[in-house]
Protein backbone atom coordinates (compact mmCIF):
# COMPACT_ATOMS: atom_id res chain seq x y z
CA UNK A 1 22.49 -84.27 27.80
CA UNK A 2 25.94 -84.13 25.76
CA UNK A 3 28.57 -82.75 27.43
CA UNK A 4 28.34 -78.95 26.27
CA UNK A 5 30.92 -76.94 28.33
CA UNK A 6 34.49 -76.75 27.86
CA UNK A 7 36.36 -79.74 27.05
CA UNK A 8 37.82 -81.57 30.57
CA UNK A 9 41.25 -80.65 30.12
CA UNK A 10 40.57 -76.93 29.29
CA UNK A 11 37.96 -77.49 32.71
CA UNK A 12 41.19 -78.21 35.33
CA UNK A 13 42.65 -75.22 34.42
CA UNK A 14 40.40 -72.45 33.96
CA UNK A 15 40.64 -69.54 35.90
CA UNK A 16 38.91 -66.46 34.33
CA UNK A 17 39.56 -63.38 35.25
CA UNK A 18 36.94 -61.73 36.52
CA UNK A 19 37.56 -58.77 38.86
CA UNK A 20 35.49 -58.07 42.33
CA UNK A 21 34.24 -54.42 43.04
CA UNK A 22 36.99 -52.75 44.51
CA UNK A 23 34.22 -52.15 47.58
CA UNK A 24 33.31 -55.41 47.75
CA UNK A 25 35.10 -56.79 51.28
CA UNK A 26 33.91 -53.25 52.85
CA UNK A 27 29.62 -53.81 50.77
CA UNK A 28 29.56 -57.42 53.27
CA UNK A 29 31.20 -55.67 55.80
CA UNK A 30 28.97 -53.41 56.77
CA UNK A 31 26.34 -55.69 55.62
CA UNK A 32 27.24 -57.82 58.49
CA UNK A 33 27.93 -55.42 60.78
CA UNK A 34 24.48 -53.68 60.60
CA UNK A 35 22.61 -57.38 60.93
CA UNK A 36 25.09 -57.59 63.55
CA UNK A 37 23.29 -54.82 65.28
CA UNK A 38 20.00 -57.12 65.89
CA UNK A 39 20.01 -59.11 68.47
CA UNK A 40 20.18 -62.80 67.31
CA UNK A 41 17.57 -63.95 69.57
CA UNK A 42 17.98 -67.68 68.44
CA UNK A 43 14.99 -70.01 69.89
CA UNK A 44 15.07 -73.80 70.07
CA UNK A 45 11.87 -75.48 70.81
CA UNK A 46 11.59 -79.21 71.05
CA UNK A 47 9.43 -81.07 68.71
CA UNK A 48 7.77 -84.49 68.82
CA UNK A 49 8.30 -85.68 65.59
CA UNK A 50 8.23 -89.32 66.46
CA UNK A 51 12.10 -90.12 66.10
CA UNK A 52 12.83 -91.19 69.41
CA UNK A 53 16.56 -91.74 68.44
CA UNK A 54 17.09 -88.22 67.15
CA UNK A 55 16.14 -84.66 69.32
CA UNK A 56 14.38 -82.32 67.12
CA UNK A 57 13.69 -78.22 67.54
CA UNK A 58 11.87 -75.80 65.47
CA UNK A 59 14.02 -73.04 65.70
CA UNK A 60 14.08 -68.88 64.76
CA UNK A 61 16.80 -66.85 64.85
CA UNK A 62 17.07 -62.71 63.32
CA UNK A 63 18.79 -62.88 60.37
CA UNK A 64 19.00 -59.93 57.60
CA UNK A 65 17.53 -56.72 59.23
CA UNK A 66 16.37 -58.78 62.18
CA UNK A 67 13.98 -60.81 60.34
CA UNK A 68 12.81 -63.74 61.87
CA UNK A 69 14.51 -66.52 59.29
CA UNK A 70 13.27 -70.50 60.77
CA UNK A 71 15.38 -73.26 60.69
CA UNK A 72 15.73 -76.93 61.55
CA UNK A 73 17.74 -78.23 64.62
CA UNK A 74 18.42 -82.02 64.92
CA UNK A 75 21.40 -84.17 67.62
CA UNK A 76 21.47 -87.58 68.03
CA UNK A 77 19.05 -88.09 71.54
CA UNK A 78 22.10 -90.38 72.76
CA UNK A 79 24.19 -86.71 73.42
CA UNK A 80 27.70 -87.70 73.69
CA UNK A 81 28.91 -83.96 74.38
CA UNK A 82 29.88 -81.47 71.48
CA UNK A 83 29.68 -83.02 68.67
CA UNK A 84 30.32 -81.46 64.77
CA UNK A 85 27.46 -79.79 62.89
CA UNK A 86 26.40 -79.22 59.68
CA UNK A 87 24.39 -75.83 58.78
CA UNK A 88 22.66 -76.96 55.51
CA UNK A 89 21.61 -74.43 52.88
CA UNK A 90 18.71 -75.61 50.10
CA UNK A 91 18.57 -75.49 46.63
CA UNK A 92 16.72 -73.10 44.50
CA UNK A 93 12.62 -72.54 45.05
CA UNK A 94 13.04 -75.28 48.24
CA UNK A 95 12.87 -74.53 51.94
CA UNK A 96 13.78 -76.86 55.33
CA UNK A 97 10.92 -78.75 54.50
CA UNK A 98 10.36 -81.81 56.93
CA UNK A 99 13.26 -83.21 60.18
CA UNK A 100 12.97 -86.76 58.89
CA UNK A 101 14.58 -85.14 54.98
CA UNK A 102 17.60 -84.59 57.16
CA UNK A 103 19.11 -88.12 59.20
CA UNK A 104 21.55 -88.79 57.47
CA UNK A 105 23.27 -86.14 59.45
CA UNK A 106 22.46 -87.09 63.20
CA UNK A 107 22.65 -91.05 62.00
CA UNK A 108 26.33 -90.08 61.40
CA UNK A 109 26.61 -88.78 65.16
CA UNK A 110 26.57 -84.82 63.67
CA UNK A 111 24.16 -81.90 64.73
CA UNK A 112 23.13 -80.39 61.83
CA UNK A 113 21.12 -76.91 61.32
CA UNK A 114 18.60 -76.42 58.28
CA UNK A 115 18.31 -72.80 57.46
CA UNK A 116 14.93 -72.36 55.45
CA UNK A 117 15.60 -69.98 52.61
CA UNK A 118 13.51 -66.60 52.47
CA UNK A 119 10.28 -66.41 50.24
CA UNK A 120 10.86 -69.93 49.10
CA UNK A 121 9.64 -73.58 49.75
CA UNK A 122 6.69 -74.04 52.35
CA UNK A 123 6.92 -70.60 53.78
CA UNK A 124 7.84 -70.63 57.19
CA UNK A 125 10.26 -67.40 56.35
CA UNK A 126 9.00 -64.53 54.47
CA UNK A 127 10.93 -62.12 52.82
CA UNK A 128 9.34 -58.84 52.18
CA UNK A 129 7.19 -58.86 55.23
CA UNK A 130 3.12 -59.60 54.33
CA UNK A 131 4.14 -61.36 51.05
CA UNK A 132 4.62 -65.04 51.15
CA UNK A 133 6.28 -67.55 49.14
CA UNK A 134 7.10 -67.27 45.46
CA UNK A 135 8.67 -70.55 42.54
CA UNK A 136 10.40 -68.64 40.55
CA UNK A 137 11.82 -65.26 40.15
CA UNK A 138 14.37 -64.67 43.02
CA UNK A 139 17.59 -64.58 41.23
CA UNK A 140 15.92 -61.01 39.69
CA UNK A 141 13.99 -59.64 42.77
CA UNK A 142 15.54 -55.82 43.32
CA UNK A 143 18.72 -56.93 41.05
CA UNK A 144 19.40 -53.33 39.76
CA UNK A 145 20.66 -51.94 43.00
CA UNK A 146 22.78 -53.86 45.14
CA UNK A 147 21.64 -52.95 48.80
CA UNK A 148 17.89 -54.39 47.67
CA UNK A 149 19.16 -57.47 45.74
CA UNK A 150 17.27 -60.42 47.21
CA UNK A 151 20.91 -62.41 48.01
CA UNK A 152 21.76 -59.53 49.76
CA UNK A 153 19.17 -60.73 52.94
CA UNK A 154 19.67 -64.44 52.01
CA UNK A 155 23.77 -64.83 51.98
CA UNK A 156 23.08 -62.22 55.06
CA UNK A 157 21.03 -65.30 57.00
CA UNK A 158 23.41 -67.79 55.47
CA UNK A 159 25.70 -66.31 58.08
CA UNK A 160 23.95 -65.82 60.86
CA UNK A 161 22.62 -69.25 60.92
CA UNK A 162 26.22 -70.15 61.63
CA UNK A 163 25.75 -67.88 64.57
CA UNK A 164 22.50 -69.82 65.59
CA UNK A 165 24.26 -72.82 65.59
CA UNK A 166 27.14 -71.65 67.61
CA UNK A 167 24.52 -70.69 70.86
CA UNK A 168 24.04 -74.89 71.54
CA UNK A 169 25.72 -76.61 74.14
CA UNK A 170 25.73 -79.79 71.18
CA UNK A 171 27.76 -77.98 68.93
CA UNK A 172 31.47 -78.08 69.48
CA UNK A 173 32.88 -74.45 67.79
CA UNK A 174 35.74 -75.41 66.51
CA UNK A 175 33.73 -78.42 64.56
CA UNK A 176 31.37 -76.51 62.39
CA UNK A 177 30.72 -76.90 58.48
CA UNK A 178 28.43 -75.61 55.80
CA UNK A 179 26.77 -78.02 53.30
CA UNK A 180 24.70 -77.33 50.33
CA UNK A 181 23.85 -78.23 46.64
CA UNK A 182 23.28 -75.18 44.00
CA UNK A 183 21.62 -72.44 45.71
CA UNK A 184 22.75 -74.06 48.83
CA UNK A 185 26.41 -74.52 47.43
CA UNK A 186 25.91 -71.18 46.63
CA UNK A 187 25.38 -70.54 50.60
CA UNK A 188 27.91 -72.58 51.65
CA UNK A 189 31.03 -71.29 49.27
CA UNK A 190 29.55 -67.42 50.28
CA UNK A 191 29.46 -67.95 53.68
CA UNK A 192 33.09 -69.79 53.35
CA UNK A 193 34.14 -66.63 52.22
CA UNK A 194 32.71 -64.30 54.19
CA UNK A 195 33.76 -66.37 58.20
CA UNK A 196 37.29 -67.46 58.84
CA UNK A 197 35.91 -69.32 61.69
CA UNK A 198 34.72 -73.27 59.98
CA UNK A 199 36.23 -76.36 59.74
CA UNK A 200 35.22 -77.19 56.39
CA UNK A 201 32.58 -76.20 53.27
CA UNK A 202 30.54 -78.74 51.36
CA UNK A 203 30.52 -76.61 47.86
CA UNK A 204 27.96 -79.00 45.65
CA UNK A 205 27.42 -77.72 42.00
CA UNK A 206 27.03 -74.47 43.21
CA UNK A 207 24.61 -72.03 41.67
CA UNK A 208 25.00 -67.85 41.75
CA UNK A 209 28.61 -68.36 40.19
CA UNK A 210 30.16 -66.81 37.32
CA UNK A 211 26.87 -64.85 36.42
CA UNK A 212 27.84 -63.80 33.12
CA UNK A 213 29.72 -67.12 31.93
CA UNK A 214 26.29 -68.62 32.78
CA UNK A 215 23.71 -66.68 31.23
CA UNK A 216 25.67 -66.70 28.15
CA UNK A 217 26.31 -70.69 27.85
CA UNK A 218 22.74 -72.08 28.65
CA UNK A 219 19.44 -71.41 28.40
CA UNK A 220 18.29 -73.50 31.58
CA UNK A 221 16.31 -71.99 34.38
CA UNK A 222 16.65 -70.20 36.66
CA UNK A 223 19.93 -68.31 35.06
CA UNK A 224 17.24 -67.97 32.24
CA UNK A 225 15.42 -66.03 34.25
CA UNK A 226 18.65 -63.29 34.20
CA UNK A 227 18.39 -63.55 30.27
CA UNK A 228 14.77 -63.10 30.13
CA UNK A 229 14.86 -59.58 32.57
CA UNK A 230 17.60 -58.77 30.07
CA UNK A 231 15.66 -59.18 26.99
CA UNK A 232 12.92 -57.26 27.90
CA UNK A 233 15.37 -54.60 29.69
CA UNK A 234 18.10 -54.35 27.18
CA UNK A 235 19.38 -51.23 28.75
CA UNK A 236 19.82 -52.31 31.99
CA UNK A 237 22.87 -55.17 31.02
CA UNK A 238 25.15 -53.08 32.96
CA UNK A 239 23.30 -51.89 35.79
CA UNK A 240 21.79 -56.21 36.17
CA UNK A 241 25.79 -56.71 36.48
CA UNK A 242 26.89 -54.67 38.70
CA UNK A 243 24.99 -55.82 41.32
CA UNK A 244 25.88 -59.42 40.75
CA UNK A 245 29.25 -58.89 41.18
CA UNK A 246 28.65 -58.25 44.82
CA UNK A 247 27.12 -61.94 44.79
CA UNK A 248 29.02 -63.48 42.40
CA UNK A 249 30.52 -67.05 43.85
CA UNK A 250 33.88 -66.25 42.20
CA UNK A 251 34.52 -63.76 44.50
CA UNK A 252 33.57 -65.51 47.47
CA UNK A 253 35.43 -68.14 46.84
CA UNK A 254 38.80 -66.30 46.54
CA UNK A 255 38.35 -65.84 50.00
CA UNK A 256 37.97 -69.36 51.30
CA UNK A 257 40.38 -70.60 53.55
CA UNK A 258 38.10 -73.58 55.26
CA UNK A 259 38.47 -77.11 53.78
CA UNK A 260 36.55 -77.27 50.92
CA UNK A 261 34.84 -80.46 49.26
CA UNK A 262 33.40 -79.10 45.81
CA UNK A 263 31.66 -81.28 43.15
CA UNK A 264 31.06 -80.85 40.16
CA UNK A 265 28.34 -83.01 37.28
CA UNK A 266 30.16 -82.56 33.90
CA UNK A 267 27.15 -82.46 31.95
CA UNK A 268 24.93 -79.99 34.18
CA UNK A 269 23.25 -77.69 32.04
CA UNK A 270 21.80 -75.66 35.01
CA UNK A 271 25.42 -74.77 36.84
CA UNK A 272 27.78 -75.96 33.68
CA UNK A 273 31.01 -76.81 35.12
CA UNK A 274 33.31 -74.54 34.07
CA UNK A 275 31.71 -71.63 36.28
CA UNK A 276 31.69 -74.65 38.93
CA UNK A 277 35.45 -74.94 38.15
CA UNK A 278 35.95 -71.00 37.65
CA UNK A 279 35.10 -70.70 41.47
CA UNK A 280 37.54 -74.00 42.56
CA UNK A 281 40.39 -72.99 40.73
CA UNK A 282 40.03 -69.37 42.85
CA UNK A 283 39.57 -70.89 46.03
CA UNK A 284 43.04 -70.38 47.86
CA UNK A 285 42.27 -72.97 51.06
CA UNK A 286 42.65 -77.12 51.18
CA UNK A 287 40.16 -78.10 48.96
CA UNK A 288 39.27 -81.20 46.71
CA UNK A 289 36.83 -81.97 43.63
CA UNK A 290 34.36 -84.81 43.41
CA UNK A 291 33.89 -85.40 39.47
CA UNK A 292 30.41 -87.47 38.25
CA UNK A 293 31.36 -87.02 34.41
CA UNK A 294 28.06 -88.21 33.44
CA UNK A 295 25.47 -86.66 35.31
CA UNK A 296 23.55 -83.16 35.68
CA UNK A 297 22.65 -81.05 38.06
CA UNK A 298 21.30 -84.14 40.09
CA UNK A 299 25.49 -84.39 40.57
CA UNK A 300 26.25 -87.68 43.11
CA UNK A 301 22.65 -87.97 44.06
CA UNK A 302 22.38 -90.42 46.12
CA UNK A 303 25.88 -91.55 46.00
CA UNK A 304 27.29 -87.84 47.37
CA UNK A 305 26.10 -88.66 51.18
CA UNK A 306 28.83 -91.29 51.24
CA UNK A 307 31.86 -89.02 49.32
CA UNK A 308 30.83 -86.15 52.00
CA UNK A 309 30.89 -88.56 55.20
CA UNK A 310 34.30 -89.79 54.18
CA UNK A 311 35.47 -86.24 53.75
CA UNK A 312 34.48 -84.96 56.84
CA UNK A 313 36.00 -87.78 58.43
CA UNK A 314 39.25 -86.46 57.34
CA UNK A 315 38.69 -83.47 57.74
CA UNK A 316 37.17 -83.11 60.85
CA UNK A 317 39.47 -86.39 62.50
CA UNK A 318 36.72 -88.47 63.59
């Protein structure tokens, strides 16, 4: 695909202005505060997944209302002390899915925490309780009243898993950084936003930004899936809205302060780049933007791993 968006010089410099709920600090306040309330009760439970080099756990922590939320747990078996970590959010529909998906980290001497993502991928986290996994049709589930919206529970874990991380004697505190690509950019620039306590924030095309940029410049899934409620609901515009804008990236990334690494695929139809560059050009901490001018959503693929080691080398000093 073309590029579609804005043209790349109009890109560096847009900032739209688009205005949070004058609530919104006090909605994930208290948000927080009442998951706060549940005791995190964060297991680790060592798995034999034939990777002698690497020391695996299945682990479950409470996130959103105390809902059990599982997650993956790997550390190089060598130990070493604290050592960084990486909590790693998923993309759209996916979930933790298998340890050996996730080396790269540990083979590059971090810890690193997987956080499945509620009602999606293989299951191992329900949502609603007694209903299990679903492909499509998150980004809409209990949209017209903010306190239900699904993003509500799943930012909610986001930042708890932080907190799960935090209990292990591998993890040194004052090393710890979120990672993720679309939904799991998403994640990682909301929970950025929402803790003033991590060392960096891998921000990779990041879905769930810009909401209304989006559903009015492409007709890709899943923002489609906004449009297509909408067509069907035509009186409910407003009300669809206003609850986004409790979950809108633009907002969370205003209050970034971390080290942020964003990037950014010039011709992605599925997060087009200017709401990519809307939330960037908001976010107030260090940050930097890794460009691929001719690729999608797949962004660097298999050549980001490298751009994201180097960057947490600087950042991080080691």
């Amino acid at each position: 695909m073309a590029q579609f968006d804005l043209p790349v010089e109009q890109l560096a410099a847009f900032n739209p202005s688009v205005a949070a709920p004058d609530d919104f600090d006090e909605f994930w306040r208290s948000t927080l505060a009442s998951a706060g309330e549940h005791d995190l009760g964060a297991t680790f439970t060592e798995v034999d997944v034939l990777l002698p080099e690497v020391r695996v756990y299945d682990v479950r922590f409470a996130g959103y209302a105390g809902q059990p939320v599982a997650a993956w747990f790997l550390t190089p078996a060598s130990g070493g002390g604290p050592r960084p970590c990486v909590v790693n959010f998923i993309g759209y529909g996916g979930g933790r899915g298998r340890p050996h998906e996730w080396l790269v980290w540990p083979a590059a001497g971090f810890s690193v925490l997987v956080m499945d993502s509620r009602g999606q991928g293989d299951g191992d986290t329900e949502d609603v309780p007694g209903v299990g996994v679903q492909h499509r049709g998150l980004i809409t589930r209990g949209v017209l009243n903010r306190d239900d919206y699904y993003y509500r529970r799943l930012f909610t874990d986001a930042v708890r898993a932080v907190d799960a991380a935090l209990t292990r004697p591998e993890v040194d505190p004052s090393r710890v950084v979120v990672a993720g690509a679309s939904q799991g950019g998403a994640l990682s620039q909301a929970v950025a936003g929402l803790r003033a306590d991590l060392a960096g924030a891998i921000v990779d095309v990041p879905f769930l930004t810009h909401f209304r940029r989006a559903t009015e410049i492409t007709d890709a899934y899943p923002y489609r899936e906004l449009s297509d409620m909408l067509q069907l609901n035509r009186d409910k515009v407003d009300d669809v809205f206003a609850t986004l804008s409790y979950f809108d990236g633009l907002h969370f990334a205003a209050r970034g302060t971390a080290p942020a690494l964003y990037t950014v695929g010039l011709m992605d139809a599925i997060c087009p780049p200017s709401t990519v560059y809307a939330a960037y050009n908001r976010y107030p901490g260090p940050k930097q933007i890794q460009v691929w001018p001719y690729n999608g959503h797949e962004s660097g693929a298999t050549f980001q791993p490298p751009v994201n080691l180097r960057w947490l080398r600087t950042v991080l000093g080691s």
